[in-house]
N, C-alpha and C. Protein backbone atom coordinates (compact mmCIF):
# COMPACT_ATOMS: atom_id res chain seq x y z
N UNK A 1 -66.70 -3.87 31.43
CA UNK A 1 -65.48 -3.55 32.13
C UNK A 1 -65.76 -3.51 33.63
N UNK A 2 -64.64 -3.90 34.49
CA UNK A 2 -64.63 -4.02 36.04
C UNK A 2 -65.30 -2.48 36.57
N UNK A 3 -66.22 -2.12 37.07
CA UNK A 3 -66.26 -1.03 37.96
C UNK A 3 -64.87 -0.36 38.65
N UNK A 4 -64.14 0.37 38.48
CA UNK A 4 -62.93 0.53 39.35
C UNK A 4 -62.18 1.56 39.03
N UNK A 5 -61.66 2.00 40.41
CA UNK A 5 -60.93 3.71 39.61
C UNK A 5 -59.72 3.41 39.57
N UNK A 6 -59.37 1.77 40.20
CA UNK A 6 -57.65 1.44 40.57
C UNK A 6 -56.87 0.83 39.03
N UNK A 7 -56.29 1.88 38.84
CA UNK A 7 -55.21 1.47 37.41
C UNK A 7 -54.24 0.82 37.65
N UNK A 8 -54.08 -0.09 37.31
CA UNK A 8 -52.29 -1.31 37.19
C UNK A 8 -51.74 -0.97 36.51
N UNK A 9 -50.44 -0.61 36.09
CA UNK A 9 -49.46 -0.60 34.76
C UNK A 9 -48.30 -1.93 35.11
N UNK A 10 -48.73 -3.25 34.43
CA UNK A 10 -47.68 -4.18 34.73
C UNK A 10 -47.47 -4.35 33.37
N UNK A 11 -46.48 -5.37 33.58
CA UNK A 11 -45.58 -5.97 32.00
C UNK A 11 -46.99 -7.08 31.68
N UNK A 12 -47.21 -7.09 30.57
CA UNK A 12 -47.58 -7.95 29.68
C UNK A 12 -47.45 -9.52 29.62
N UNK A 13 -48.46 -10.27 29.99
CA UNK A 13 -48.18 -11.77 30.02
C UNK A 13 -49.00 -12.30 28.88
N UNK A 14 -48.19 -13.09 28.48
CA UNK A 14 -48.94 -14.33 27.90
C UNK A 14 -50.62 -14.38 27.78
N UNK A 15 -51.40 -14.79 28.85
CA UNK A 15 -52.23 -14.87 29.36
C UNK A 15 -53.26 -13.96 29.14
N UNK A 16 -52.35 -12.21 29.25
CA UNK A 16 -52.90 -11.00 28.77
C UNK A 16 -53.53 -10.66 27.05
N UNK A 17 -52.64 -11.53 26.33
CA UNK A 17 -53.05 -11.45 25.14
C UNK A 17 -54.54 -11.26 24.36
N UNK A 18 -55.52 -12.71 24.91
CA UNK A 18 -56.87 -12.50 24.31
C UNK A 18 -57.70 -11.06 24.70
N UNK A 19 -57.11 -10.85 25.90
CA UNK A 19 -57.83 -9.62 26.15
C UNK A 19 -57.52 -8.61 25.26
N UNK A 20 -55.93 -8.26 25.20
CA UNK A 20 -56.09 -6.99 24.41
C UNK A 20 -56.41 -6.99 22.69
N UNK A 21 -56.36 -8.63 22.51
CA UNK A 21 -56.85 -8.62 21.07
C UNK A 21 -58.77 -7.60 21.33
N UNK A 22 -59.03 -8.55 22.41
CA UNK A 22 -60.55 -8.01 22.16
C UNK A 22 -60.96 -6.42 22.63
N UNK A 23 -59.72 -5.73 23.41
CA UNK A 23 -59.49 -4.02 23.41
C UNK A 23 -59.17 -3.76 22.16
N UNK A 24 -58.39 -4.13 21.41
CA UNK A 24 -57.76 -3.71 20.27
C UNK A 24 -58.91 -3.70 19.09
N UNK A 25 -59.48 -4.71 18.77
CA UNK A 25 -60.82 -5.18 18.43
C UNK A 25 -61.99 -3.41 18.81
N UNK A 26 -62.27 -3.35 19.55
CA UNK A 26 -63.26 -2.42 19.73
C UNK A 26 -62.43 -1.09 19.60
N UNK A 27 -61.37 -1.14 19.47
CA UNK A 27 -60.04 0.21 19.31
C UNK A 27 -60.30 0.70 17.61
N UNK A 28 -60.27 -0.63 17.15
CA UNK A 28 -60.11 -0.48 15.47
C UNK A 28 -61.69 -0.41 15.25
N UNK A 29 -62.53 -0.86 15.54
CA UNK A 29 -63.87 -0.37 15.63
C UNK A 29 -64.41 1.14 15.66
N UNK A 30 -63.91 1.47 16.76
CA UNK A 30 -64.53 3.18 16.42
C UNK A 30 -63.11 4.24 16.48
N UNK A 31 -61.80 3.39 15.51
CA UNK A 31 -61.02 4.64 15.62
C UNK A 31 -59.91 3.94 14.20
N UNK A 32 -60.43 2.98 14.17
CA UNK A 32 -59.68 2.72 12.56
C UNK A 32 -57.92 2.64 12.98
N UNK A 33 -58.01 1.94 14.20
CA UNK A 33 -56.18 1.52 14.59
C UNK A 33 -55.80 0.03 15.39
N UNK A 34 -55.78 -0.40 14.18
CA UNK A 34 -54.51 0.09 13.24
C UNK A 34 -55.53 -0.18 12.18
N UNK A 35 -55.25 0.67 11.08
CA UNK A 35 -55.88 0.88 9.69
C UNK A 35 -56.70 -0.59 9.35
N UNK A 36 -55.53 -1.31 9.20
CA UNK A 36 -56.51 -2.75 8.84
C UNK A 36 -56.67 -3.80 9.46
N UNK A 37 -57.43 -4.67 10.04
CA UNK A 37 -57.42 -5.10 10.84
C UNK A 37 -56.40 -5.98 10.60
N UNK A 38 -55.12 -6.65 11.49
CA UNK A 38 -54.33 -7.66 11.33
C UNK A 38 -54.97 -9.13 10.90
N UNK A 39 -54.16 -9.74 9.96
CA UNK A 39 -54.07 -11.00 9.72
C UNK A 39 -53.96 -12.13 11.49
N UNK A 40 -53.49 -11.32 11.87
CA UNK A 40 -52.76 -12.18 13.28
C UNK A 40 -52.95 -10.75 14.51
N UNK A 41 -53.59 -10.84 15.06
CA UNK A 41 -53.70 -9.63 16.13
C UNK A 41 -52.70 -9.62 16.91
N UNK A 42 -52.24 -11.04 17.59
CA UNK A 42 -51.56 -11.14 18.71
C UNK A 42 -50.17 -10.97 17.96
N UNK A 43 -49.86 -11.33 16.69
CA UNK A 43 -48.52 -11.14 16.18
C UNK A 43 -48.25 -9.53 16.00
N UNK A 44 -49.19 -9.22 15.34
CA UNK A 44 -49.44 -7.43 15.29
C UNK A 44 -49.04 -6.58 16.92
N UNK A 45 -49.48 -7.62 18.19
CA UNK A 45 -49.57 -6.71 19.14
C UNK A 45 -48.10 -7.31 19.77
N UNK A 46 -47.13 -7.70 19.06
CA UNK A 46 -45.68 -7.91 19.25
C UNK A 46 -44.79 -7.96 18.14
N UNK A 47 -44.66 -6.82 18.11
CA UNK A 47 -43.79 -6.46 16.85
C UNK A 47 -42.51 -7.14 16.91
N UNK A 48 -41.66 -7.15 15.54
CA UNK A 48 -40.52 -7.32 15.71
C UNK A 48 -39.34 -6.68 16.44
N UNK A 49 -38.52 -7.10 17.15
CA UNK A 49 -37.80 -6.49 17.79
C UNK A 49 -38.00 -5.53 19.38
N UNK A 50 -39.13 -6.27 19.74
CA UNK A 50 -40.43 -5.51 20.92
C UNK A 50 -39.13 -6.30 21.91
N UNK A 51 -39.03 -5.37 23.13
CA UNK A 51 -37.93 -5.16 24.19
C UNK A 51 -39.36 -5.63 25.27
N UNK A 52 -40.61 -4.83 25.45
CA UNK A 52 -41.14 -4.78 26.33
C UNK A 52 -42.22 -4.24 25.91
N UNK A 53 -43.41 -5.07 26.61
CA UNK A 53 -44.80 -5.02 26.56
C UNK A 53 -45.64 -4.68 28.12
N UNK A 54 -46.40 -3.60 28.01
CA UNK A 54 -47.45 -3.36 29.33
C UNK A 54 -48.68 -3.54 29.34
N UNK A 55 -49.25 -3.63 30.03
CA UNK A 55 -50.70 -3.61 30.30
C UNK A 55 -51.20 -2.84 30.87
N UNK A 56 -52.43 -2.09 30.92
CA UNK A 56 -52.80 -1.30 32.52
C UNK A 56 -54.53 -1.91 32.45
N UNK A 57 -54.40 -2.34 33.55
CA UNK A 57 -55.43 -3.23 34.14
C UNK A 57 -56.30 -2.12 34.96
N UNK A 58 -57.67 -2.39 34.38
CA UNK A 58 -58.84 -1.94 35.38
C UNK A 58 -59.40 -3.29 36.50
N UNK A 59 -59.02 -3.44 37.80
CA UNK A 59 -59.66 -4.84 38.19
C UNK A 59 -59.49 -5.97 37.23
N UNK A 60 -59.63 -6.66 36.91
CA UNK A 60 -58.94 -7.72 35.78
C UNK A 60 -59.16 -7.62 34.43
N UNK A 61 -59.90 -6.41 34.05
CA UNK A 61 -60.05 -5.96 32.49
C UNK A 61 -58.80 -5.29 32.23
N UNK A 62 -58.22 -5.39 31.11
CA UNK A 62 -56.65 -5.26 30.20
C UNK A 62 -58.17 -3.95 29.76
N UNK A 63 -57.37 -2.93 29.84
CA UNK A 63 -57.80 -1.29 28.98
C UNK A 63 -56.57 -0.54 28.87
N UNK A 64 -55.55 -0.74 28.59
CA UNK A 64 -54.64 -0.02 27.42
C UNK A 64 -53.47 -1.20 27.33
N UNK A 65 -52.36 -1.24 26.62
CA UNK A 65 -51.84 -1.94 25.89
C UNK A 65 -50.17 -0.70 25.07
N UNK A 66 -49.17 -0.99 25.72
CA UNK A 66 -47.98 -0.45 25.13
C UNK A 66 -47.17 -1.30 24.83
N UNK A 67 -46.07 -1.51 23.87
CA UNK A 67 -44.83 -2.26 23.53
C UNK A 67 -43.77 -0.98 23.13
N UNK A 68 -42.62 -1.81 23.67
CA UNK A 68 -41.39 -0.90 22.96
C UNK A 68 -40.75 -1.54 21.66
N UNK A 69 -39.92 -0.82 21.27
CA UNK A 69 -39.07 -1.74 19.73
C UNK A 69 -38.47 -0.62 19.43
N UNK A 70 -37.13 -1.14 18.62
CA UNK A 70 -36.27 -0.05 18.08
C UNK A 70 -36.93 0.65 17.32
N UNK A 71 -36.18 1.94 17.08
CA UNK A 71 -37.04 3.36 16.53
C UNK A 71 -36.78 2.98 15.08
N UNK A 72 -35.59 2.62 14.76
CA UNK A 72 -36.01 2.60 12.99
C UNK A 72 -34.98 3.41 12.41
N UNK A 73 -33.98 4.12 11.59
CA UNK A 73 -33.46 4.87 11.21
C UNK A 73 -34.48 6.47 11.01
N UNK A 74 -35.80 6.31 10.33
CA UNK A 74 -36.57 7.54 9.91
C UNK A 74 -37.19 7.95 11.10
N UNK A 75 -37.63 7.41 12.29
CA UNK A 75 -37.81 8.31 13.62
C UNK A 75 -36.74 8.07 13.81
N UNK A 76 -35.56 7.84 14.26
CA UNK A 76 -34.17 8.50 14.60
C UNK A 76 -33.37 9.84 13.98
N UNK A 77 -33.88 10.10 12.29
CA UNK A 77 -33.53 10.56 12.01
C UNK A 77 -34.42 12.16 12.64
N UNK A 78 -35.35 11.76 12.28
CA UNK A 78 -36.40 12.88 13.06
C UNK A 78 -36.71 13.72 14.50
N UNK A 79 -36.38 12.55 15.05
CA UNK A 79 -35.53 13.02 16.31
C UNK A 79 -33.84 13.44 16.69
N UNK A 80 -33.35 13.28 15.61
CA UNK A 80 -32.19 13.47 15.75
C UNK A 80 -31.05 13.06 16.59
N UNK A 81 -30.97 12.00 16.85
CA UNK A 81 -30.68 11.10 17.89
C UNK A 81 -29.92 9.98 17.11
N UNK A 82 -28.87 9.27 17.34
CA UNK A 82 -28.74 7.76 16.86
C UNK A 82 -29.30 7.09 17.11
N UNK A 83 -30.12 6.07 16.65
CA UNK A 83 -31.16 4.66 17.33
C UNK A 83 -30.68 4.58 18.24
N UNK A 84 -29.90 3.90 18.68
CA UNK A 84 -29.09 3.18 19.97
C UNK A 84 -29.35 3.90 21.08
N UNK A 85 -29.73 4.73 20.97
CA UNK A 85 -29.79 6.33 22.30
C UNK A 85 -31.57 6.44 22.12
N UNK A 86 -32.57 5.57 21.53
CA UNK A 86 -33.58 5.82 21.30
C UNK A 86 -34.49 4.72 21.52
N UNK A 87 -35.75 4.70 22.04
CA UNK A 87 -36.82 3.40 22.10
C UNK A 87 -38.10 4.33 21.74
N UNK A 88 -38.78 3.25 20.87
CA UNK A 88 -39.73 3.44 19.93
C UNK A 88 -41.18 3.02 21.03
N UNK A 89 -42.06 3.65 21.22
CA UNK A 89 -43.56 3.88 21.48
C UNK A 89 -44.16 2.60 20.51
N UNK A 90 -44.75 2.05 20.80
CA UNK A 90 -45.21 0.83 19.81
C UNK A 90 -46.81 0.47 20.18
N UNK A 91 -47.35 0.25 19.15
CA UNK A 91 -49.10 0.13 19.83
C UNK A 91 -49.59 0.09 20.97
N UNK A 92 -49.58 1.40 21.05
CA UNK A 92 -50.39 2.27 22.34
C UNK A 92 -51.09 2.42 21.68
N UNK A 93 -52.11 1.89 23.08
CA UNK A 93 -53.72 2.30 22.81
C UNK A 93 -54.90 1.75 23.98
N UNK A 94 -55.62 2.41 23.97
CA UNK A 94 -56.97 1.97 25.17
C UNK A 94 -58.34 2.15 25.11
N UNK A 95 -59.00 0.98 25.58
CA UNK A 95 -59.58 0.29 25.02
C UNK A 95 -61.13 1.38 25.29
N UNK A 96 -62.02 1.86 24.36
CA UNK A 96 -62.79 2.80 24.39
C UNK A 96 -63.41 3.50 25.72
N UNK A 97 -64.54 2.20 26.44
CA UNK A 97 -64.42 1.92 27.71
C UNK A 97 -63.57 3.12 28.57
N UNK A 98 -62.43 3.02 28.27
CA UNK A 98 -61.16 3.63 29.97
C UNK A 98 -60.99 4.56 29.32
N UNK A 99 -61.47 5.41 27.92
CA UNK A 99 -60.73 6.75 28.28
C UNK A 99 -60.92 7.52 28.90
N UNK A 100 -59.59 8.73 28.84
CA UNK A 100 -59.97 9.80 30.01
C UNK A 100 -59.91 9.67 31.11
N UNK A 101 -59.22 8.28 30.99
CA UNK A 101 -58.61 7.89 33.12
C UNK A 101 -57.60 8.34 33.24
N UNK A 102 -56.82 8.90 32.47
CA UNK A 102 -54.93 8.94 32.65
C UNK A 102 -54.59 7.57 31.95
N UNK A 103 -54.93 6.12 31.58
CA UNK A 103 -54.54 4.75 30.97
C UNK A 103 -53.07 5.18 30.06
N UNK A 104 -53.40 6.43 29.24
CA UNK A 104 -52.63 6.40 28.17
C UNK A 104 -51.13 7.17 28.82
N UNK A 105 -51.61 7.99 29.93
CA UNK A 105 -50.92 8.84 30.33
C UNK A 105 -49.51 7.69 31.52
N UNK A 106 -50.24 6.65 32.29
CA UNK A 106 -49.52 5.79 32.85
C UNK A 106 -49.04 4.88 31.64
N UNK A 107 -48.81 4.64 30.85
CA UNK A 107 -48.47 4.21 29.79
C UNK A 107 -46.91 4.96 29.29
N UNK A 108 -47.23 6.09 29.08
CA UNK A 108 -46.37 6.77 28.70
C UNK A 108 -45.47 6.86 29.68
N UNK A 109 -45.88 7.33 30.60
CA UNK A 109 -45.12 7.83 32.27
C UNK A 109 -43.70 6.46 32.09
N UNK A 110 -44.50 4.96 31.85
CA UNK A 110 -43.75 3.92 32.01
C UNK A 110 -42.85 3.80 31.08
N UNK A 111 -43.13 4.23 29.44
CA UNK A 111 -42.05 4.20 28.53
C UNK A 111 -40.62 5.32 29.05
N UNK A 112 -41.33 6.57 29.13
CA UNK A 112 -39.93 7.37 29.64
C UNK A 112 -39.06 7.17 31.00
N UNK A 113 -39.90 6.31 32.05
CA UNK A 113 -39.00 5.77 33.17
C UNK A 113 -38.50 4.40 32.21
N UNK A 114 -38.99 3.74 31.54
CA UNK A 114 -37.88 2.61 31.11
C UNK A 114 -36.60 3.59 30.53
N UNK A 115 -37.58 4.26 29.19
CA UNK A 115 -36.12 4.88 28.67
C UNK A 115 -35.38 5.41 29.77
N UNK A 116 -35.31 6.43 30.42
CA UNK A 116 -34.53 6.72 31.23
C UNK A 116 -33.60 5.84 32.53
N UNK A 117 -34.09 4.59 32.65
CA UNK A 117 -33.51 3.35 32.75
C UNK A 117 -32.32 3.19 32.26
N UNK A 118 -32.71 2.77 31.32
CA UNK A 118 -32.06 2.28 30.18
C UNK A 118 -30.55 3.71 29.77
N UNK A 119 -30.60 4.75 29.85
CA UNK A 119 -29.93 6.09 28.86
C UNK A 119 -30.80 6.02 27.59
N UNK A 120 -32.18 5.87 27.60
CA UNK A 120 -32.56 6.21 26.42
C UNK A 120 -33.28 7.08 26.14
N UNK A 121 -33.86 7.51 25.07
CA UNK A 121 -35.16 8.56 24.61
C UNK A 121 -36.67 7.98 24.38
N UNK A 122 -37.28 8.15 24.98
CA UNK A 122 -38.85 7.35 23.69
C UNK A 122 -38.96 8.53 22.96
N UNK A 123 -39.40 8.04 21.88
CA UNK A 123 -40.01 8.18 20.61
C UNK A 123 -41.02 7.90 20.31
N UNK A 124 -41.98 8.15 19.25
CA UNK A 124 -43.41 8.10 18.84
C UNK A 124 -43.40 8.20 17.62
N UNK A 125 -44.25 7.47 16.56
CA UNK A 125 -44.82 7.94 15.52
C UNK A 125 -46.41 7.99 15.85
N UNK A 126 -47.42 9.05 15.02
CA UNK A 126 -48.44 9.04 15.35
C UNK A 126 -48.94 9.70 13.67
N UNK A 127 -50.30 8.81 13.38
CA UNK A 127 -50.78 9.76 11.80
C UNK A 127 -51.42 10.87 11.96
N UNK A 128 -51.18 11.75 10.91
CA UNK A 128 -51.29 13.19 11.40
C UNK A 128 -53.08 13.34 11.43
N UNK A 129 -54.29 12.61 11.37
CA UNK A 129 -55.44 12.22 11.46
C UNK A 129 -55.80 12.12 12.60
N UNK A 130 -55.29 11.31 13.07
CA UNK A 130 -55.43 10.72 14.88
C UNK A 130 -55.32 12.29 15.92
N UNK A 131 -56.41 13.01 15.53
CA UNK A 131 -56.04 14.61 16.61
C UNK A 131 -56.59 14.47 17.64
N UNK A 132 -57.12 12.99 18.49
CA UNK A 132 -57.08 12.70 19.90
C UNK A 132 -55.54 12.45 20.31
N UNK A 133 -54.96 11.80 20.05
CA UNK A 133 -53.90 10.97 20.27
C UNK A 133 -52.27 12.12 20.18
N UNK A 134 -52.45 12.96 18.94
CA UNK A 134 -51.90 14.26 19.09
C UNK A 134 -52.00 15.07 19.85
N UNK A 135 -53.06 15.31 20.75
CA UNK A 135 -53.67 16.21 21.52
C UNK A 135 -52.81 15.81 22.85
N UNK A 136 -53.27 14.34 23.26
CA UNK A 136 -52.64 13.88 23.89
C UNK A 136 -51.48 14.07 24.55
N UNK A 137 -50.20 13.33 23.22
CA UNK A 137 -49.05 13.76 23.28
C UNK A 137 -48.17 14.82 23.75
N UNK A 138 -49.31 16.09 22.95
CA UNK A 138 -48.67 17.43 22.99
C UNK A 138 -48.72 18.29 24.57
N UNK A 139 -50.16 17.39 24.80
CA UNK A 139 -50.68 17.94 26.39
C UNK A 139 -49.51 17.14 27.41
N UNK A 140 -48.93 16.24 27.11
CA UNK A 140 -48.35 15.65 28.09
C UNK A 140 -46.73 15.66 27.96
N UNK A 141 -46.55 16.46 26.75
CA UNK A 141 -45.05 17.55 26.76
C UNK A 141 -43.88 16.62 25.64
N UNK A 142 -45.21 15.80 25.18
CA UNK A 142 -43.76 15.35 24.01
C UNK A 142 -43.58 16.32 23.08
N UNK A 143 -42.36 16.46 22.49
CA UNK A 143 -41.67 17.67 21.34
C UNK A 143 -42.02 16.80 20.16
N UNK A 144 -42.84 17.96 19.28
CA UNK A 144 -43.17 17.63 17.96
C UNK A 144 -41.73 17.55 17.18
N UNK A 145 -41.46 16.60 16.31
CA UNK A 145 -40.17 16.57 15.91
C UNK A 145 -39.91 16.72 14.47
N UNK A 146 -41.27 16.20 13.81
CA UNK A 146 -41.32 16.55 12.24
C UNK A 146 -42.44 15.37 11.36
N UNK A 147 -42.55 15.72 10.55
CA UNK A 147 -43.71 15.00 9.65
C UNK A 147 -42.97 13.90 8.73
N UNK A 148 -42.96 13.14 8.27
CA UNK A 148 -42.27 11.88 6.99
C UNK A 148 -43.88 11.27 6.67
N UNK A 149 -43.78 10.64 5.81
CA UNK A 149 -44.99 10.10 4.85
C UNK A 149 -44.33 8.42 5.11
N UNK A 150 -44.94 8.20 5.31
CA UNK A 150 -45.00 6.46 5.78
C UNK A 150 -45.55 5.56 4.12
N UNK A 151 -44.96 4.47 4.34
CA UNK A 151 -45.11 3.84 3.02
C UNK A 151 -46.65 2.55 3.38
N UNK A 152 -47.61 3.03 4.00
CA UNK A 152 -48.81 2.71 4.13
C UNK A 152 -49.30 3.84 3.82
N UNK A 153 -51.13 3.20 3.41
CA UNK A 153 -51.94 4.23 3.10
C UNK A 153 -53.09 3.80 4.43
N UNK A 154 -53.67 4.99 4.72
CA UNK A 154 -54.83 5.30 5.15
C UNK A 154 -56.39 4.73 4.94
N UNK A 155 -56.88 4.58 5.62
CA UNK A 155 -58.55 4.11 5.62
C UNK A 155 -58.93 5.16 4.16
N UNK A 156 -58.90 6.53 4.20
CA UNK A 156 -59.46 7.10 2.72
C UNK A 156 -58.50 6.55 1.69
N UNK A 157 -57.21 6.09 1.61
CA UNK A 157 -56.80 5.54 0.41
C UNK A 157 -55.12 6.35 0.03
N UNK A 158 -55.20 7.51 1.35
CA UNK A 158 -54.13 8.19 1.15
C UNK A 158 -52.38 7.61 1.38
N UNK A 159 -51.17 7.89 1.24
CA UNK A 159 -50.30 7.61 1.89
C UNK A 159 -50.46 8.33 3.12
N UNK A 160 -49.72 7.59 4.16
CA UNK A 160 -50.36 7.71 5.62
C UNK A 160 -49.16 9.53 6.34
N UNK A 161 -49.14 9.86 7.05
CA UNK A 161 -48.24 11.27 7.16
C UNK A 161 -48.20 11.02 8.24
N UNK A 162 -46.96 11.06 8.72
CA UNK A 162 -46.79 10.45 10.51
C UNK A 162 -45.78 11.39 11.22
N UNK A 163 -46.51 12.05 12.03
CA UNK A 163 -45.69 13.32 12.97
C UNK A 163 -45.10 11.81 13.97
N UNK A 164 -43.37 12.46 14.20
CA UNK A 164 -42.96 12.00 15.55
C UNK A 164 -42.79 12.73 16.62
N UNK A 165 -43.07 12.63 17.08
CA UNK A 165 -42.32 13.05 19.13
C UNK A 165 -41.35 12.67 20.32
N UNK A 166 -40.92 13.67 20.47
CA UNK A 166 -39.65 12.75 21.49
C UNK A 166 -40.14 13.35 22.85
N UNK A 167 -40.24 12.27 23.65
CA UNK A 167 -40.22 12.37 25.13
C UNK A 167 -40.01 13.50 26.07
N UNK A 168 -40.86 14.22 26.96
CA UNK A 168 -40.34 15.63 27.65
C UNK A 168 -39.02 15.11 28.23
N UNK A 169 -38.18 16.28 28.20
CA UNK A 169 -37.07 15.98 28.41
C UNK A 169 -36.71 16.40 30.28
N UNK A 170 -37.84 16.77 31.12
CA UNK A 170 -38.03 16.62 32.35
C UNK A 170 -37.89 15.13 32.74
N UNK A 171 -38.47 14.32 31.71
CA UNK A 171 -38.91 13.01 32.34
C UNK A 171 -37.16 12.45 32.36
N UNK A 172 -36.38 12.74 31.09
CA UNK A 172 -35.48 11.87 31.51
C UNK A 172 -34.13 12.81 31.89
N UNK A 173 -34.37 13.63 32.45
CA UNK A 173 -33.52 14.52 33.27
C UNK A 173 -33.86 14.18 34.71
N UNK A 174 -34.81 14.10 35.02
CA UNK A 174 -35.06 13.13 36.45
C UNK A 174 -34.39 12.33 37.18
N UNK A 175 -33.51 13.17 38.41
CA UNK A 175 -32.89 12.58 39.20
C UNK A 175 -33.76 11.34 40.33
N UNK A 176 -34.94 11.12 40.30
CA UNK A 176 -36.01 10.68 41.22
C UNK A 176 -36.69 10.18 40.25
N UNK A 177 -36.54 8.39 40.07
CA UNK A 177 -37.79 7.66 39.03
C UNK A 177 -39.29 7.85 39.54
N UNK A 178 -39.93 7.64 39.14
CA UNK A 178 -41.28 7.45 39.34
C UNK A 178 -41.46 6.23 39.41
N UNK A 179 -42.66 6.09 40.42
CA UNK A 179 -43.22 5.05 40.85
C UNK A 179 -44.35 4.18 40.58
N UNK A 180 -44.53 3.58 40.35
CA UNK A 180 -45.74 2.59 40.00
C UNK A 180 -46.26 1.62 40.92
């Protein structure tokens, strides 16, 4: 990785792709995410219905990786919200290398200034296993919203248990966007 303390958060190109296959790659390596490795990485790292994809660049190394996409009826329901009033958190993640820079934290910062863009909410699903990534969340003021059991199973073999979170609600009460 580039030597560098200067973080980028831009949109996602084309171009960006091989890289974050090969972040994503060393992601699922020592953290088992996503559970199995994709058939297709780059199809995996653009979901259906994905609005918007970021990057945050160390010097020209890609070290984290966000997409948005509709929430789904079961995080809508969990959040309590109608979809339409809601955008979904979508494979976030960074790449071993950059943690502990803030990566995940400018990441996020960028989903709730889109949502709030937009009149919307972000949302999250996260497996209740992942207690970096929870930790995370909770430190950076998303509202735990409730637990549902996901119709995947887990690396031990389990069905998977997926807490959601909805967005501090400072961020999109914010008369003054934030800047990037």
């Amino acid at each position: 990785m580039t030597d560098t303390n200067e973080l980028t958060v831009r949109p996602r190109a084309d171009a960006d792709l091989p890289s974050c296959v090969e972040a994503l790659a060393g992601v699922q390596a020592a953290d088992r995410y996503p559970v199995d490795w994709p058939a297709d990485p780059v199809d995996w790292l653009t979901p259906h219905g994905m609005t918007d994809a970021w990057v945050v660049v160390a010097g020209t190394d890609v070290v984290g990786h966000m997409a948005l996409t509709p929430p789904g009826p079961a995080l809508a329901s969990a959040a309590g919200l109608p979809e339409r009033r809601l955008v979904a958190v979508a494979r976030l993640f960074v790449s071993t290398g950059a943690r502990r820079r803030g990566v995940a934290a400018l990441l996020l910062a960028r989903a709730t200034e889109t949502g709030a863009a937009r009149g919307q909410t972000p949302v999250l699903e996260v497996e209740t296993a992942a207690s970096a990534a929870i930790g995370l969340y909770e430190r950076a003021g998303w509202r735990y919203a409730g637990t549902s059991t996901a119709d995947w199973t887990t690396a031990d073999g389990r069905l998977a248990r997926m807490r959601a979170y909805v967005a501090p609600s400072d961020f999109m009460n914010s008369s003054c966007p934030m800047s990037f």
